[in-house]
N, C-alpha and C. Protein backbone atom coordinates (compact mmCIF):
# COMPACT_ATOMS: atom_id res chain seq x y z
N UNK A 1 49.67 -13.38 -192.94
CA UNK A 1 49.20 -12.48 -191.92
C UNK A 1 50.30 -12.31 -190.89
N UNK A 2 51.02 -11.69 -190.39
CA UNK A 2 51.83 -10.59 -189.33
C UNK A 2 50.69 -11.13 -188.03
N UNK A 3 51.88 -11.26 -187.01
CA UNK A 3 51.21 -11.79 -185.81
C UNK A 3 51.52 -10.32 -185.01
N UNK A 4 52.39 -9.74 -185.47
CA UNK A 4 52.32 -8.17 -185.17
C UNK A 4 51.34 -7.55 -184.93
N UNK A 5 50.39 -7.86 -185.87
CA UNK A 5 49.28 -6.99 -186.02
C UNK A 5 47.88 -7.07 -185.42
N UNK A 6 48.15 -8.17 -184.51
CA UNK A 6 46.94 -9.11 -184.17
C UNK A 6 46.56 -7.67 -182.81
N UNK A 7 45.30 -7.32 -182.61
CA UNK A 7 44.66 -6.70 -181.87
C UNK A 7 44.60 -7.52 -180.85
N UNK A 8 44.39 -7.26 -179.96
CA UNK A 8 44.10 -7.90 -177.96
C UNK A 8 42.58 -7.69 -177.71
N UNK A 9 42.19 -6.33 -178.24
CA UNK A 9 40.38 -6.09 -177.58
C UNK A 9 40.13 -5.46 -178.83
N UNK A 10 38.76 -5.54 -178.54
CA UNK A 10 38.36 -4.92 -180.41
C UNK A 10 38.02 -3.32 -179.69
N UNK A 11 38.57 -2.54 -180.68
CA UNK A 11 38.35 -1.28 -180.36
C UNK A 11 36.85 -0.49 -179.96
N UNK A 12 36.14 -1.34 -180.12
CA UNK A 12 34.35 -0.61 -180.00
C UNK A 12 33.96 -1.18 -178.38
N UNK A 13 33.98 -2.36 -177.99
CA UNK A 13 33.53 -3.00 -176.94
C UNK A 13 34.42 -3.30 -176.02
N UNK A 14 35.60 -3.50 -175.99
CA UNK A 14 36.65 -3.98 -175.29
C UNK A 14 37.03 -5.28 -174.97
N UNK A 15 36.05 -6.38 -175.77
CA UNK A 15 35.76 -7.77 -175.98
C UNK A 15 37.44 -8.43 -176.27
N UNK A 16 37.54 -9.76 -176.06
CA UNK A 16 39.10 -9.90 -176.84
C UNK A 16 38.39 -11.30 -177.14
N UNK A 17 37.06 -11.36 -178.05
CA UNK A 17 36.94 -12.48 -178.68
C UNK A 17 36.58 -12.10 -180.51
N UNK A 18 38.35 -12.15 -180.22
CA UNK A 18 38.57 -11.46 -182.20
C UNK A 18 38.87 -12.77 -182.83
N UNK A 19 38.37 -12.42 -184.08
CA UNK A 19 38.91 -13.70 -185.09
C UNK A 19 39.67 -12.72 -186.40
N UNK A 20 40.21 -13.29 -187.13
CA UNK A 20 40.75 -12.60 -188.23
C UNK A 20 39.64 -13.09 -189.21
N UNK A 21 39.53 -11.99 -190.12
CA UNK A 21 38.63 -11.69 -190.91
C UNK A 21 38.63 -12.82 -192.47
N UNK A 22 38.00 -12.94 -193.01
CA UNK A 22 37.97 -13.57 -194.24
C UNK A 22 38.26 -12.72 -195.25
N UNK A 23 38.37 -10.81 -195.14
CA UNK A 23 38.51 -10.09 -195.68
C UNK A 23 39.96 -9.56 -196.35
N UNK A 24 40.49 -10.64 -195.19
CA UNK A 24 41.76 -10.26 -195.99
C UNK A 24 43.07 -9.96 -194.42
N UNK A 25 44.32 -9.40 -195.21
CA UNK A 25 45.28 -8.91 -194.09
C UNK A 25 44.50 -7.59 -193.25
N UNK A 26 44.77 -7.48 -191.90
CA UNK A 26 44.68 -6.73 -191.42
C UNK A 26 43.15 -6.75 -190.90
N UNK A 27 42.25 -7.16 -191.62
CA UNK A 27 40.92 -7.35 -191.08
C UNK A 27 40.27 -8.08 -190.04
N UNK A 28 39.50 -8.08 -189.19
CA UNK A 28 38.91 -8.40 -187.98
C UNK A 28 37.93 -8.33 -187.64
N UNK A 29 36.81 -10.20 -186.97
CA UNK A 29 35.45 -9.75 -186.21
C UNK A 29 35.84 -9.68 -185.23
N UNK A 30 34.58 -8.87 -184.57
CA UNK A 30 34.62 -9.17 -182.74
C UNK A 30 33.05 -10.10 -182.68
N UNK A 31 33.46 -11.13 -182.15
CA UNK A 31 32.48 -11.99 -182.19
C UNK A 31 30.84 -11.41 -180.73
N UNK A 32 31.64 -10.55 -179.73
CA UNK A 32 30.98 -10.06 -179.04
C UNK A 32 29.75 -9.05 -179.63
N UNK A 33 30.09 -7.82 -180.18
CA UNK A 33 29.04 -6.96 -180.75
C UNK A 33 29.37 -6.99 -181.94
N UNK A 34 29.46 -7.93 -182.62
CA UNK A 34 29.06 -8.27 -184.04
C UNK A 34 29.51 -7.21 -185.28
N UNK A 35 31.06 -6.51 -185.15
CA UNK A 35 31.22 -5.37 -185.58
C UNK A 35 32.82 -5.74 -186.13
N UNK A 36 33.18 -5.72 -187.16
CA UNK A 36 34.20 -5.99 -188.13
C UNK A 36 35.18 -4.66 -188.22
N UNK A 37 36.40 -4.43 -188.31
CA UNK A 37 37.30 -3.84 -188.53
C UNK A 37 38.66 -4.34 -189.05
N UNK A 38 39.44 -3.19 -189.63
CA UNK A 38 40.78 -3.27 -190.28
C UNK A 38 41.88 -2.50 -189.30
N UNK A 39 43.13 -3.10 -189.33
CA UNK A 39 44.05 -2.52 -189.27
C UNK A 39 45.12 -2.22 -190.64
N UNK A 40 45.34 -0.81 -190.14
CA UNK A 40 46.26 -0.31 -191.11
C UNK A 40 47.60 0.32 -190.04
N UNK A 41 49.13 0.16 -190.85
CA UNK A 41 50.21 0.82 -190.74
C UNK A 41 50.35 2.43 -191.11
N UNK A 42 50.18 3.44 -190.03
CA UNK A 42 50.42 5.27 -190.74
C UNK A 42 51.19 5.02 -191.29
N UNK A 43 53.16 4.48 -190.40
CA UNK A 43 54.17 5.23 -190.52
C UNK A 43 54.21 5.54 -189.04
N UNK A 44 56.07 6.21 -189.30
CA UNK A 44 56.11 6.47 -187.74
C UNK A 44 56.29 7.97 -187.77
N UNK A 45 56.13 8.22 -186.40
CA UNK A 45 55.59 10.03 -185.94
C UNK A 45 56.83 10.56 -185.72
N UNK A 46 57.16 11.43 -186.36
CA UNK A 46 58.33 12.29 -186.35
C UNK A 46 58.46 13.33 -185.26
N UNK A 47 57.85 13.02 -184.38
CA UNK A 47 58.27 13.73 -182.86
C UNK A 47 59.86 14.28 -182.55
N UNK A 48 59.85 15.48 -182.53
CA UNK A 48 61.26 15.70 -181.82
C UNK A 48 62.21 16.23 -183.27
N UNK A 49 61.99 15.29 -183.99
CA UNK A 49 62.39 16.00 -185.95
C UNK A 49 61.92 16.84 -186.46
N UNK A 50 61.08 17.46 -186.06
CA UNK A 50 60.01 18.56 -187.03
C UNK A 50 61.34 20.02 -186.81
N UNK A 51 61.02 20.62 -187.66
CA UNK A 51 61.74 22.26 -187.37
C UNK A 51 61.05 22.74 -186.28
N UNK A 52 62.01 23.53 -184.92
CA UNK A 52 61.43 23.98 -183.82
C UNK A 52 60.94 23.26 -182.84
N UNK A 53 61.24 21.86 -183.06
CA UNK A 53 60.10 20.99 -182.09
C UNK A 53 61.30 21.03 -180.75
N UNK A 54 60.91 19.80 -180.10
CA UNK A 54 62.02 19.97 -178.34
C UNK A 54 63.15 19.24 -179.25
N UNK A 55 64.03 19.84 -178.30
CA UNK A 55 65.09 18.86 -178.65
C UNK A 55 65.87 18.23 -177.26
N UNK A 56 66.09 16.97 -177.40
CA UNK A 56 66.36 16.34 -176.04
C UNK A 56 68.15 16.17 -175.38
N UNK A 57 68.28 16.78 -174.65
CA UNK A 57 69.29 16.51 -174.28
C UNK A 57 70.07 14.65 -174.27
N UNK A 58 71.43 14.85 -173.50
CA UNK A 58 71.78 13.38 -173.41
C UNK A 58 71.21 12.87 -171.84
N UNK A 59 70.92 13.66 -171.16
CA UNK A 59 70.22 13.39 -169.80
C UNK A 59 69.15 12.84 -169.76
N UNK A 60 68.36 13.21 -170.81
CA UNK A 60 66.96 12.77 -171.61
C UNK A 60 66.08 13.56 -170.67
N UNK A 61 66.29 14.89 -170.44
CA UNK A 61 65.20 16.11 -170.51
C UNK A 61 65.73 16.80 -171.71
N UNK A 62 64.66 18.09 -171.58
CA UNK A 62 64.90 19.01 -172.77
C UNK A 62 65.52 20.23 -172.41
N UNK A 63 66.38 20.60 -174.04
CA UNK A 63 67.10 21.63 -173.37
C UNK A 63 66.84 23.00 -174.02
């Protein structure tokens, strides 16, 4: 298990009494409202790379 991946508050309640799941990597209870979840990796967001998108100067505004 990736300590990376460890959540702080469970996304439904805002509780931070998580345990890792028996389900496996990435899985999670919240012992507060009794409600189980996964984390998953997208990928990263190609902001700024797309055709036409901003493009940033070296000042770091856009030009």
């Amino acid at each position: 298990m990736s300590e990376r991946a460890a959540p702080f508050h469970c996304p439904y309640c805002g509780e931070e009494d998580l345990r890792p799941s028996e389900e496996g990597h990435g899985a999670w209870e919240c012992h507060a409202c009794n409600r189980a979840f996964k984390l998953t990796y997208r990928g990263l967001l190609a902001r700024g790379f797309a055709p036409g998108g901003p493009v940033e100067s070296p000042q770091g505004g856009s030009a």
